[in-house]
Protein backbone atom coordinates (compact mmCIF):
# COMPACT_ATOMS: atom_id res chain seq x y z
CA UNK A 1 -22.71 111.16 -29.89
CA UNK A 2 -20.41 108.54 -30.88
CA UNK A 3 -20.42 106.43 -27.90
CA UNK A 4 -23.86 106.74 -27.43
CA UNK A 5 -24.56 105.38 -31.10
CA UNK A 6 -21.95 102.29 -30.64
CA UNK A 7 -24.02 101.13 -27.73
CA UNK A 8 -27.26 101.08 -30.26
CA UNK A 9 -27.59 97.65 -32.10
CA UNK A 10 -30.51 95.86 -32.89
CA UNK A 11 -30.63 92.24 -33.10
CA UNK A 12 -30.44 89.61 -29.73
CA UNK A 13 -26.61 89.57 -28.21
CA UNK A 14 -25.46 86.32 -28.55
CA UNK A 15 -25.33 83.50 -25.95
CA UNK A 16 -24.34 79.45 -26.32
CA UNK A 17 -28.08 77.44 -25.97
CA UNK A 18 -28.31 75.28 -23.06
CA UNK A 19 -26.37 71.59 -23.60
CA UNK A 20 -27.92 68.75 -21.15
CA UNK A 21 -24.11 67.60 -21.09
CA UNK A 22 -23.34 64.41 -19.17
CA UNK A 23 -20.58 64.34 -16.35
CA UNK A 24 -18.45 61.58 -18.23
CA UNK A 25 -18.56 59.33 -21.11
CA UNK A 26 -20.78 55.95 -19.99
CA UNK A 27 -17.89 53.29 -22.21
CA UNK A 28 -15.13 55.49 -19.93
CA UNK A 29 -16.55 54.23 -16.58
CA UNK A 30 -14.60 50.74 -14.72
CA UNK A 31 -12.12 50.91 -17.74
CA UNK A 32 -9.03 52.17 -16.09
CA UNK A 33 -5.62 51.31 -18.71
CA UNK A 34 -2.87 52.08 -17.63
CA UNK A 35 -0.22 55.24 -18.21
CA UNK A 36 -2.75 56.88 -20.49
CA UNK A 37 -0.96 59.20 -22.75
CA UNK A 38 -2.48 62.64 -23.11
CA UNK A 39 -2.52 64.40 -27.08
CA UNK A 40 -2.13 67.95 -27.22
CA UNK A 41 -1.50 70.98 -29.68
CA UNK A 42 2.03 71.06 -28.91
CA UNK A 43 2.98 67.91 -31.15
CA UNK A 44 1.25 66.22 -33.67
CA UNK A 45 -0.62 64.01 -32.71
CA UNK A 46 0.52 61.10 -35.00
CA UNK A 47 4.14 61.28 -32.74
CA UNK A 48 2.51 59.22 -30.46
CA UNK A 49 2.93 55.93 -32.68
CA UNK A 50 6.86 56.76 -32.95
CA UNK A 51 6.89 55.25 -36.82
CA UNK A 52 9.03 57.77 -38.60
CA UNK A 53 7.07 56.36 -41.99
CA UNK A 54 3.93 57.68 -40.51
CA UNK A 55 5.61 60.72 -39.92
CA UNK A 56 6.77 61.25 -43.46
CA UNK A 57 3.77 60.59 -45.00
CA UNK A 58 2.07 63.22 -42.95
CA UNK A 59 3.97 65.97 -43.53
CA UNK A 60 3.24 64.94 -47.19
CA UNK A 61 -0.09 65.46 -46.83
CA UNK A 62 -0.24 68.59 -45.40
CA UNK A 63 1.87 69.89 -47.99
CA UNK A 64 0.22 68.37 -50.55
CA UNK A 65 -3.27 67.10 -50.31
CA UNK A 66 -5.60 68.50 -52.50
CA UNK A 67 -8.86 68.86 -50.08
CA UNK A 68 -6.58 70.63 -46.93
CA UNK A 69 -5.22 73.13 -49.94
CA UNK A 70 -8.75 73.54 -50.87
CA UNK A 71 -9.96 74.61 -47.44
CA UNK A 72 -7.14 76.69 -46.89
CA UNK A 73 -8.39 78.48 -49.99
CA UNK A 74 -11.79 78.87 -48.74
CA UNK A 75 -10.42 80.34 -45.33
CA UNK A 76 -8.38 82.97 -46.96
CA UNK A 77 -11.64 83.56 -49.49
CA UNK A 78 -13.61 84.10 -45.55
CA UNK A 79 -10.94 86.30 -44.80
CA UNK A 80 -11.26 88.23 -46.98
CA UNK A 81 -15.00 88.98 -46.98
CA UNK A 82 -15.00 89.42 -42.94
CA UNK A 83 -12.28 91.87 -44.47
CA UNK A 84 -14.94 93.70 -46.55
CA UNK A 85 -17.46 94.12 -44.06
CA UNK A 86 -15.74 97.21 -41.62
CA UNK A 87 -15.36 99.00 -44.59
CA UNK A 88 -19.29 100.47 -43.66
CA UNK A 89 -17.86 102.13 -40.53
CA UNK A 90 -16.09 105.04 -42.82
CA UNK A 91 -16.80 107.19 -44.73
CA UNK A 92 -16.69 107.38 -48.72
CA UNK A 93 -14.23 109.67 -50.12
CA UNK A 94 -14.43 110.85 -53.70
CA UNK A 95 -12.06 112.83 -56.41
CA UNK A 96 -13.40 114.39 -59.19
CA UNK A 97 -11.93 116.66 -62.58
CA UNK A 98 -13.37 117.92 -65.49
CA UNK A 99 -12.89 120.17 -68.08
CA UNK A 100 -15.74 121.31 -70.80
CA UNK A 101 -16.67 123.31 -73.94
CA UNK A 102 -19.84 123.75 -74.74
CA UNK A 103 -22.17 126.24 -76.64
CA UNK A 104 -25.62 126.64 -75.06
CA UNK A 105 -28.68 128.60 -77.15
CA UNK A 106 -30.57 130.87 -74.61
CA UNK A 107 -33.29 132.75 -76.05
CA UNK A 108 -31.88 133.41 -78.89
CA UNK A 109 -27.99 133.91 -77.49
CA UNK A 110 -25.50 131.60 -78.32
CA UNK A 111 -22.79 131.17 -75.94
CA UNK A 112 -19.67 129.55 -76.28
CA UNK A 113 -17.51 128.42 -73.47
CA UNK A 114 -15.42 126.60 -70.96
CA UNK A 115 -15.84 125.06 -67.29
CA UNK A 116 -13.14 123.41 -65.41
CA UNK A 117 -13.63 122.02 -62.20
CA UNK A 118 -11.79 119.83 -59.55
CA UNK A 119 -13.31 118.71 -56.10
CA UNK A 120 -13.97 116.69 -53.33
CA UNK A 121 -17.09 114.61 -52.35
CA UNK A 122 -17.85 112.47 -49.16
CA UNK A 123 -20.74 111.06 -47.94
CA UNK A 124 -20.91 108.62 -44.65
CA UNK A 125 -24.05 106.54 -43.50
CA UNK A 126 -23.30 106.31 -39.23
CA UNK A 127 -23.97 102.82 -38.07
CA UNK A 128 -26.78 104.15 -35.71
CA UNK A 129 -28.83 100.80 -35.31
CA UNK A 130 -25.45 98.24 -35.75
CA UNK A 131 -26.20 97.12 -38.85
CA UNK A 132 -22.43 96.90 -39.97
CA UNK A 133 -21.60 95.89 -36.13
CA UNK A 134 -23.51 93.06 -36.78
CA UNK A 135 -22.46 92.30 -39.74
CA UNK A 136 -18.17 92.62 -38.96
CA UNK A 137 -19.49 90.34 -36.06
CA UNK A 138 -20.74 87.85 -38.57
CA UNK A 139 -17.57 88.28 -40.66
CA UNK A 140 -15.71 87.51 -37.71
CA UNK A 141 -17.68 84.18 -37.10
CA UNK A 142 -17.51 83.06 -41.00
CA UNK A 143 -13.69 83.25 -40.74
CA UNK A 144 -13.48 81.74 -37.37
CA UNK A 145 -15.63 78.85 -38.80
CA UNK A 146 -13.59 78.19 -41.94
CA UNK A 147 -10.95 78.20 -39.75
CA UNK A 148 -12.52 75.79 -38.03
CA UNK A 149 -13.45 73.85 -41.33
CA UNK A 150 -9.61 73.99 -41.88
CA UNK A 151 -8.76 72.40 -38.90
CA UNK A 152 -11.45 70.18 -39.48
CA UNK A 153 -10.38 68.87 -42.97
CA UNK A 154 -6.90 68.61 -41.84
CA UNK A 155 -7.69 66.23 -39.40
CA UNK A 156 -10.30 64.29 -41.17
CA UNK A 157 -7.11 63.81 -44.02
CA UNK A 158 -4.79 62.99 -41.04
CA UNK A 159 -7.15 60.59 -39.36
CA UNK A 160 -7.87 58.71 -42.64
CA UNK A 161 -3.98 58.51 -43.61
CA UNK A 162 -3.06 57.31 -40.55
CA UNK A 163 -6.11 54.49 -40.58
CA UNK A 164 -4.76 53.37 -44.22
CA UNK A 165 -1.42 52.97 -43.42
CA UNK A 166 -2.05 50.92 -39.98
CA UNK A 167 -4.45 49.11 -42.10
CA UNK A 168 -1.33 48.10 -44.59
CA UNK A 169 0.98 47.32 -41.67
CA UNK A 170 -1.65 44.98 -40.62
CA UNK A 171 -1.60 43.21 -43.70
CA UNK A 172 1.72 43.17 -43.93
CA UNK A 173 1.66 41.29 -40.81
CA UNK A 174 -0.76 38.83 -42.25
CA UNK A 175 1.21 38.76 -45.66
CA UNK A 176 4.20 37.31 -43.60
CA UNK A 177 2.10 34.65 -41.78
CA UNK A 178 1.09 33.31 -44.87
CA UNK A 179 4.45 33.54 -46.16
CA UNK A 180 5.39 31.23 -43.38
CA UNK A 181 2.20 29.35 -43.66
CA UNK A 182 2.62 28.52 -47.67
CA UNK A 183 6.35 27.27 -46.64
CA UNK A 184 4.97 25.03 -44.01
CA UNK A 185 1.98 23.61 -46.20
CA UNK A 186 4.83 22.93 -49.08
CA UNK A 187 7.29 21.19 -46.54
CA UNK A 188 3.52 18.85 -45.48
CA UNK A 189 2.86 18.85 -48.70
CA UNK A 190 6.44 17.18 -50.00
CA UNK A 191 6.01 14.79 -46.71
CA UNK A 192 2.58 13.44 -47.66
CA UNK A 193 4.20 12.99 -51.29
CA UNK A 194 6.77 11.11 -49.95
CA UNK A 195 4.54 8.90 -48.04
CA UNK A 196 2.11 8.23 -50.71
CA UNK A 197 5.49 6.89 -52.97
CA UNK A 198 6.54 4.93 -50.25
CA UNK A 199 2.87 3.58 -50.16
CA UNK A 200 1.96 5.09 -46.72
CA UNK A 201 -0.78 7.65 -47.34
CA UNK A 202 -3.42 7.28 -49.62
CA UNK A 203 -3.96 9.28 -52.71
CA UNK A 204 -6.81 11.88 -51.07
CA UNK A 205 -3.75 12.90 -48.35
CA UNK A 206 -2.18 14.40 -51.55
CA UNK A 207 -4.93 15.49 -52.84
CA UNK A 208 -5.74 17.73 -49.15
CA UNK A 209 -2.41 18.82 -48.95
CA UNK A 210 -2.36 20.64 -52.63
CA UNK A 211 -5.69 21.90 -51.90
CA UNK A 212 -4.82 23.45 -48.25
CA UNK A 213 -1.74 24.84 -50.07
CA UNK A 214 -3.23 26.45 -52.89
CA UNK A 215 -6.17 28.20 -50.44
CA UNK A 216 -3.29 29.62 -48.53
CA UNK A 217 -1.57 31.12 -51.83
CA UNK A 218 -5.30 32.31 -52.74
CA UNK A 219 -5.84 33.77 -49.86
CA UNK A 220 -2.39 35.61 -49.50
CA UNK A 221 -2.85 37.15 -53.22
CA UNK A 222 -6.16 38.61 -51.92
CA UNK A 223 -4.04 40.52 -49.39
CA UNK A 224 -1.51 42.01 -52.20
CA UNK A 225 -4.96 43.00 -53.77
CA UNK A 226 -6.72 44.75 -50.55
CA UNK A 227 -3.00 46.18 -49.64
CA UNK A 228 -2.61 47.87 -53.72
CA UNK A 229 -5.88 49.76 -52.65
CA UNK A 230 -5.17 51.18 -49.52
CA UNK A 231 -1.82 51.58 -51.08
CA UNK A 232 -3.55 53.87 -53.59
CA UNK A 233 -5.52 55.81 -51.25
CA UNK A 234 -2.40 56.44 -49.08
CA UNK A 235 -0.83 58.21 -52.26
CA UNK A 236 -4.21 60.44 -53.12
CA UNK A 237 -4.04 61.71 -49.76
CA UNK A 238 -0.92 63.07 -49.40
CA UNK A 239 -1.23 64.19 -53.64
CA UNK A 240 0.64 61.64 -55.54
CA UNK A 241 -0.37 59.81 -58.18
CA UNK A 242 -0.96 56.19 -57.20
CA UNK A 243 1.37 55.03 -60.46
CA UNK A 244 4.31 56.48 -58.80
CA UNK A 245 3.76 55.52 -55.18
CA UNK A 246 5.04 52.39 -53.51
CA UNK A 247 4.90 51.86 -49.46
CA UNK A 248 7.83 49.36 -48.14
CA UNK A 249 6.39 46.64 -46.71
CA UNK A 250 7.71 45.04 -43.65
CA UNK A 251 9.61 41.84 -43.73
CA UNK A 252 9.61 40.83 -39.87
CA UNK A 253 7.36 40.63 -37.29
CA UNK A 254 9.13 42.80 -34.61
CA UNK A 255 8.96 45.28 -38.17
CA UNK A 256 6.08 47.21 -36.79
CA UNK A 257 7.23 49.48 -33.61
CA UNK A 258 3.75 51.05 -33.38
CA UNK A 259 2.19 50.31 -29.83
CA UNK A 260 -1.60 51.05 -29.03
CA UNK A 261 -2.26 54.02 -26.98
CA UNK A 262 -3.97 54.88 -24.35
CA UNK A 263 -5.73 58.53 -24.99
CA UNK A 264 -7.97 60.25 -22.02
CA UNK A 265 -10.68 61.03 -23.79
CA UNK A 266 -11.43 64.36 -21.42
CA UNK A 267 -14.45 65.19 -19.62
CA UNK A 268 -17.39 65.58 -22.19
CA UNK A 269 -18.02 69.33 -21.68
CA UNK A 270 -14.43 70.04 -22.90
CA UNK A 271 -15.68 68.47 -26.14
CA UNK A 272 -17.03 71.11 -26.97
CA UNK A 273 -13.86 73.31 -27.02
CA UNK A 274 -11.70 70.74 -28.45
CA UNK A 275 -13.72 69.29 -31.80
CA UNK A 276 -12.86 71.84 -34.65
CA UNK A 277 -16.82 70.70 -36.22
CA UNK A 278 -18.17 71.72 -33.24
CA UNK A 279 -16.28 75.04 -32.79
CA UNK A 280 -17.32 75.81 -36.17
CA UNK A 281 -21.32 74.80 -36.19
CA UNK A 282 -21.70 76.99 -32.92
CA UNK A 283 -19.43 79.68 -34.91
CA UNK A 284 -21.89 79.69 -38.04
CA UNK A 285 -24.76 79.64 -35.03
CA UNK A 286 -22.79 83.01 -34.04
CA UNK A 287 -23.02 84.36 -37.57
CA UNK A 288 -26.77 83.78 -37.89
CA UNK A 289 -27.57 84.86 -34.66
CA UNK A 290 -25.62 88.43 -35.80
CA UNK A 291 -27.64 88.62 -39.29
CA UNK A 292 -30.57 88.99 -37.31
CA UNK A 293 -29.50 91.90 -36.42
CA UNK A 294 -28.72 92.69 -39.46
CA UNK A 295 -32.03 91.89 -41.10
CA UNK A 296 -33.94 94.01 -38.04
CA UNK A 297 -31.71 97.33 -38.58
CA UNK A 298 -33.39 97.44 -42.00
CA UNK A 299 -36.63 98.40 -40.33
CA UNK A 300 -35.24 101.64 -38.93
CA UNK A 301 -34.67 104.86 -40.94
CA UNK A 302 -31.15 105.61 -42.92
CA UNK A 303 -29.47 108.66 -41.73
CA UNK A 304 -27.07 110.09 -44.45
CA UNK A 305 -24.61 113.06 -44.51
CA UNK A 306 -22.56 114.52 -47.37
CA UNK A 307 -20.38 116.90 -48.19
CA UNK A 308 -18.44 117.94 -50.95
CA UNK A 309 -16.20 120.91 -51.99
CA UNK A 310 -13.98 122.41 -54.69
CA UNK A 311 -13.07 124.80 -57.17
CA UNK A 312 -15.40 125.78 -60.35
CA UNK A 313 -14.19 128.60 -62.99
CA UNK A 314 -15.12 129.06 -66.70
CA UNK A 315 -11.17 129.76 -66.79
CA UNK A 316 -8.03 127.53 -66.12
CA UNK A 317 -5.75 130.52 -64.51
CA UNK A 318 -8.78 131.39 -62.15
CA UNK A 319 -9.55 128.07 -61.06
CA UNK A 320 -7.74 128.03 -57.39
CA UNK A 321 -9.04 132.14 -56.89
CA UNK A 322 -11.26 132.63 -53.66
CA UNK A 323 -14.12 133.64 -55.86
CA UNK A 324 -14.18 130.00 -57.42
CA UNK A 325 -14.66 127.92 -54.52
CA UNK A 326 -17.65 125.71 -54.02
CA UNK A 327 -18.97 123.59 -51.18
CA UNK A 328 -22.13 122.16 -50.26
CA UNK A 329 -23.22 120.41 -47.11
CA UNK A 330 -26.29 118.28 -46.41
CA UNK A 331 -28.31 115.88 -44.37
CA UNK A 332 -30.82 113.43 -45.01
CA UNK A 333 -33.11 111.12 -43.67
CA UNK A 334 -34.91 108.00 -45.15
CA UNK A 335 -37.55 105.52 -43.95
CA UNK A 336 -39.07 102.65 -46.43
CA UNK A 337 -42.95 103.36 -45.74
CA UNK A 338 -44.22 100.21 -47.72
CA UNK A 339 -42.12 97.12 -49.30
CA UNK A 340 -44.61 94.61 -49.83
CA UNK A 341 -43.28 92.37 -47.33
CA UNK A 342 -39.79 92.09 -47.97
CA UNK A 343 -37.62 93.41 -44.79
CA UNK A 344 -40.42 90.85 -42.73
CA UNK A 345 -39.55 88.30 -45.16
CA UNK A 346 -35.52 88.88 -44.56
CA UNK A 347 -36.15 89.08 -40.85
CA UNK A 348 -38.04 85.64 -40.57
CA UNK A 349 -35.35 83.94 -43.31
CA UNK A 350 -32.41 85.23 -40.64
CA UNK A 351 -34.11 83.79 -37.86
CA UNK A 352 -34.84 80.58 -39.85
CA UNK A 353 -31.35 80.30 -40.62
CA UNK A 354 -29.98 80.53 -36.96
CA UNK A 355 -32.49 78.24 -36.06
CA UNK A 356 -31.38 75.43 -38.33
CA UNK A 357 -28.14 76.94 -37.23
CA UNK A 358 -29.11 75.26 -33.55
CA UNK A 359 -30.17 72.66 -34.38
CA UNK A 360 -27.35 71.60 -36.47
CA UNK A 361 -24.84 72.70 -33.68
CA UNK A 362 -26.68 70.68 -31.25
CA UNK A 363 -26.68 67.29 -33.42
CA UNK A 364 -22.70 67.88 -34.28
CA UNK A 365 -22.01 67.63 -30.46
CA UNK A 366 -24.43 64.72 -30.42
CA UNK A 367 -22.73 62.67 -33.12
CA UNK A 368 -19.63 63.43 -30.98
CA UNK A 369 -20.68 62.26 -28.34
CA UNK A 370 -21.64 58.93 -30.12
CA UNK A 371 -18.23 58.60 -32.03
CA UNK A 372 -16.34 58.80 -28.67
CA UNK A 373 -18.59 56.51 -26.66
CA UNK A 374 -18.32 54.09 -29.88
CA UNK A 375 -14.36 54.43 -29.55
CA UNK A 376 -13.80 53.89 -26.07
CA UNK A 377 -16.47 51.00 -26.30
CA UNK A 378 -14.62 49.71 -29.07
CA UNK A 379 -11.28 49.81 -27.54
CA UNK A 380 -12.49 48.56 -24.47
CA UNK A 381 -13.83 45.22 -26.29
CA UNK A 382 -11.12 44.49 -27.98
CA UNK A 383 -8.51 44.87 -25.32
CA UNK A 384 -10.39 41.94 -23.86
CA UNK A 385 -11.36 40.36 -27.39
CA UNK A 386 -7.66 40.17 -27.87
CA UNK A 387 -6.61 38.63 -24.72
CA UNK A 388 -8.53 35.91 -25.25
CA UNK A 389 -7.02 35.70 -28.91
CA UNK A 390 -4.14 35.32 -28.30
CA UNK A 391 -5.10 32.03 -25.92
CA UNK A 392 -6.58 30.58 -28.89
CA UNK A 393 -3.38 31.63 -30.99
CA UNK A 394 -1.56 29.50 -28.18
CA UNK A 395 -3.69 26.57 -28.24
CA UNK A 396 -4.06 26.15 -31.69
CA UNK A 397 0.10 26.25 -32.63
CA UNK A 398 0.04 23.66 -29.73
CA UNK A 399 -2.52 21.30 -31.30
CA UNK A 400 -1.09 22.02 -34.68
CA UNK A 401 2.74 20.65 -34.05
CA UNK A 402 0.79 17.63 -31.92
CA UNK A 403 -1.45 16.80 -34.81
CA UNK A 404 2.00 17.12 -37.35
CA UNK A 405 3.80 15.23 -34.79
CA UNK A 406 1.45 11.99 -34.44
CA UNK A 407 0.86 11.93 -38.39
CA UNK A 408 4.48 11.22 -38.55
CA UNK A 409 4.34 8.98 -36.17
CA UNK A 410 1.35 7.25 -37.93
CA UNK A 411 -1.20 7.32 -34.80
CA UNK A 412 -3.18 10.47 -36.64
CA UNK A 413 -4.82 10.88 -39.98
CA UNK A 414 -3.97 13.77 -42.17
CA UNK A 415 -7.47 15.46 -41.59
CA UNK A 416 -6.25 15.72 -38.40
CA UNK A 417 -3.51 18.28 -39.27
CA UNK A 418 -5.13 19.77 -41.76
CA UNK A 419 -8.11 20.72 -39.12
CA UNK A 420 -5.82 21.95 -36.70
CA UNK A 421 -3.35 24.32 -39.15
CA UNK A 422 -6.56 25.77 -40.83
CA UNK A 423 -7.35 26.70 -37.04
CA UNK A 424 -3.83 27.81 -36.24
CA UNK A 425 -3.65 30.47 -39.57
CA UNK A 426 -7.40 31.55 -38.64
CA UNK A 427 -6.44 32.44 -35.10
CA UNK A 428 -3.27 34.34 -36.14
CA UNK A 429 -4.76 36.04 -38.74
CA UNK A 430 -7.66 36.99 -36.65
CA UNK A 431 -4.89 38.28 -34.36
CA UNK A 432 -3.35 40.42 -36.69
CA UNK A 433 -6.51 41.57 -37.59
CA UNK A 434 -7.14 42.69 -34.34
CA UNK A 435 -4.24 44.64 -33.89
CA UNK A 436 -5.14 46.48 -36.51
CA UNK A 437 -8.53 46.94 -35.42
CA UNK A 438 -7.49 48.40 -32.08
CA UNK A 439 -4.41 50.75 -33.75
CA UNK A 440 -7.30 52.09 -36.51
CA UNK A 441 -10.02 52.36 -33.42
CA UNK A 442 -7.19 54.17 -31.50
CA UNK A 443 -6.91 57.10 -34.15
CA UNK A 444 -10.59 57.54 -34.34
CA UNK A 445 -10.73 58.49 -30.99
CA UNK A 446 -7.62 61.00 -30.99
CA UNK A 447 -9.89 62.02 -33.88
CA UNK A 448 -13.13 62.10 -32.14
CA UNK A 449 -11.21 64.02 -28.97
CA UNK A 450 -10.05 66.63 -31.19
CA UNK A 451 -6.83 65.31 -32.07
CA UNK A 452 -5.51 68.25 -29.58
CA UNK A 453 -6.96 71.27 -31.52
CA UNK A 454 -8.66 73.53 -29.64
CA UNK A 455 -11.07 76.17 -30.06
CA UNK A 456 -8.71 78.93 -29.16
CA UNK A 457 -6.74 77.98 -32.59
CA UNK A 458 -8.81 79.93 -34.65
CA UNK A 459 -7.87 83.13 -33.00
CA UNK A 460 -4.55 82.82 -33.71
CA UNK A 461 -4.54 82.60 -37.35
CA UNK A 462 -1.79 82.54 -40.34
CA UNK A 463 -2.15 85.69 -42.46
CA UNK A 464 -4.18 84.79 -45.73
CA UNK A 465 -1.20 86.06 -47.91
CA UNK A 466 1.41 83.34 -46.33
CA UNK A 467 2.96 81.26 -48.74
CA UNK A 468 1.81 77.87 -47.05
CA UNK A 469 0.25 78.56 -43.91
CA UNK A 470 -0.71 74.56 -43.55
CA UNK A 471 2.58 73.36 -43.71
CA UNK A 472 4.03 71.64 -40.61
CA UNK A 473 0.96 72.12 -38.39
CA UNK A 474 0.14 69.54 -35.64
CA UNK A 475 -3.47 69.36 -35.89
């Protein structure tokens, strides 16, 4: 009887909707780099930059960062309730004692006297229509999705760490430019001085040079100011206080050892296992689809049975004699004739919900689509953008030391020079810039790819009782 009630559940089975996937990503297509590097679960992900500062300040953050310790919370809180919801499949078992004195009037006799009692009750509703299968099925889903949501927010923190810093290294590259710059526009600056004393230069050549000197020191105090921001955010996200944060900065050029790379982004169907926001909207889809069933079992009758059994005596010593014993046994059946509405109500909300639930699924592996066709088009562009930078970079040093070199000689004005180093510094800076463009655009897609997680990690879970199940995790 058994077996034949665990094949008995209401409710549709479950089944992925229909995806009009493409064969590969359109940006992918006659963009072939060279020894692309593949990210998978079995490092993090980060390693692939080899900057051991990077590294550190990862492993801070998922120790420490208050959002990833929040979801954790709200994983073990899922846990927990999936854990509730077999609890249905068993029976209730309950202990009762009780001892009494009491004087009852009957007709005129009074009686005085005593009742103990001690027993056994138990009562069990079978799961004939899979009401609680449906519902430990739904569990199941919740906890794989906030598992997912876990893996989710971990990334998201990683991602946006990771984008800061390579955003300060950047800048750090442009603060020493401009540091070189500054020293070059003081050394022009002392020449044009010198040539005005000796009556050489006129007045305004003075007058250009202070002016393209103080821009430069303008402009490189506006980088201190955008690099004490992201300096900031670096130390919320891995749970520091800003006021007692400070990131090294690099002195050299040949400082920053992180190189660009290449990431396959995958075929686009295996998207779908390897994006922890999609695992967990078509997870929640899962869980709707299962309180359905839920909502439908209502509409069938409730089959209860009880029993209970024990000892009842007016006197202590007799309690546990053969005369004393007690026991009942019983069955029922009930069926709601008339609700006013409500289990139709409860249906249509549950199949409301899972289809929203569809819908959003469908539109998270849209927008992931989009954020990996916007990567790889973005990192296609400026692999060429850059190329072509770094000619102008070339070029413009070139006309800058013949433009210095012919106002010394006297065959070249100083607007000359000042034109062509206000080209130089915008060319290098725009090619520092870039380089941090393409390093930030680089993480996005390891983030839009998945970052190596894949959908298989939330069925091998840390127990919700672990100290710090978050700590030292890839991905």
């Amino acid at each position: 009887m058994a077996t034949l009630l665990a094949g008995c559940a209401v409710g549709p089975d479950y089944a992925r909707p229909t995806l009009g996937l493409p064969t590969a990503y359109k940006e992918n297509s006659g963009w072939k780099p060279a020894a692309p590097q593949q990210i998978d679960a079995h490092q993090p992900w980060w390693a692939i930059y080899q900057d051991s500062t990077l590294d550190a300040l990862m492993a801070q953050a998922n120790h420490a960062n208050q959002n990833i310790l929040q979801s954790e919370a709200v994983y073990r809180e899922a846990r927990a309730i999936a854990a509730a919801a077999p609890a249905g499949f068993f029976p209730t078992l309950g202990a009762n004692a009780g001892a009494t004195r009491a004087q009852t009037n009957s007709s005129g006799s009074v009686k005085l006297g005593d009742d103990y009692s001690l027993g056994l009750a138990a009562s069990w509703e079978p799961d004939v229509w899979g009401a609680v299968r449906r519902s430990v099925e739904a569990g199941d889903a919740g906890t794989q999705a906030s598992a997912a949501d876990l893996a989710g927010a971990r990334l998201s923190i990683q991602s946006s760490l990771a984008q800061d810093y390579m955003q300060v290294r950047a800048i750090d590259l442009q603060r020493q430019l401009y540091a070189a710059t500054t020293e070059a526009y003081a050394k022009s600056l002392a020449l044009t001085q010198h040539q005005y004393a000796v009556g050489i230069v006129l007045r305004s050549d003075v007058a250009l040079a202070q002016s393209q000197l103080a821009q430069a020191q303008a402009q490189a105090v506006d980088l201190d100011a955008q690099r004490a921001q992201l300096e900031h955010a670096i130390a919320v996200l891995t749970g520091q206080a800003p006021s007692g944060f400070t990131l090294a900065r690099i002195d050299t050029p040949d400082g920053l050892h992180m190189a660009i790379p290449v990431v396959p982004p995958g075929l686009p169907s295996s998207l779908l296992e390897r994006r922890p926001d999609i695992a967990g909207a078509e997870l929640r889809m899962r869980g709707a689809n299962a309180n359905i069933g839920v909502a439908q079992a209502a509409f069938y009758p409730q089959i209860m049975l009880s029993a209970s059994g024990g000892f009842s005596s007016a006197t202590l010593g007799a309690l546990f004699n053969t005369p004393s014993r007690v026991f009942s046994l019983g069955a029922a059946l009930a069926q709601t004739v008339f609700d006013g509405g409500l289990r139709r109500a409860h249906s249509d909300q549950a199949i409301a919900s899972y289809d929203a639930a569809v819908a959003q699924y469908q539109q998270t592996v849209l927008s992931s689509f989009q954020q990996v066709e916007d990567n790889l088009a973005t990192l296609r562009l400026l692999d060429q953008e850059s190329r072509y930078q770094a000619q102008a970079v070339e070029a413009a040093q070139l006309s800058e030391r013949l433009a210095l070199n012919q106002y010394r000689a006297g065959t070249a004005t100083y607007l000359g020079v000042v034109t062509a180093q206000t080209l130089s510094l915008t060319n290098q800076r725009t090619a520092a810039q870039l380089l941090g463009r393409q390093l930030v655009a680089s993480v996005a897609l390891i983030a839009a790819t998945g970052g190596g997680w894949t959908a298989a990690d939330t069925t091998a879970l840390p127990s919700p009782t672990a100290s710090n199940p978050i700590t030292g995790s890839g991905s």
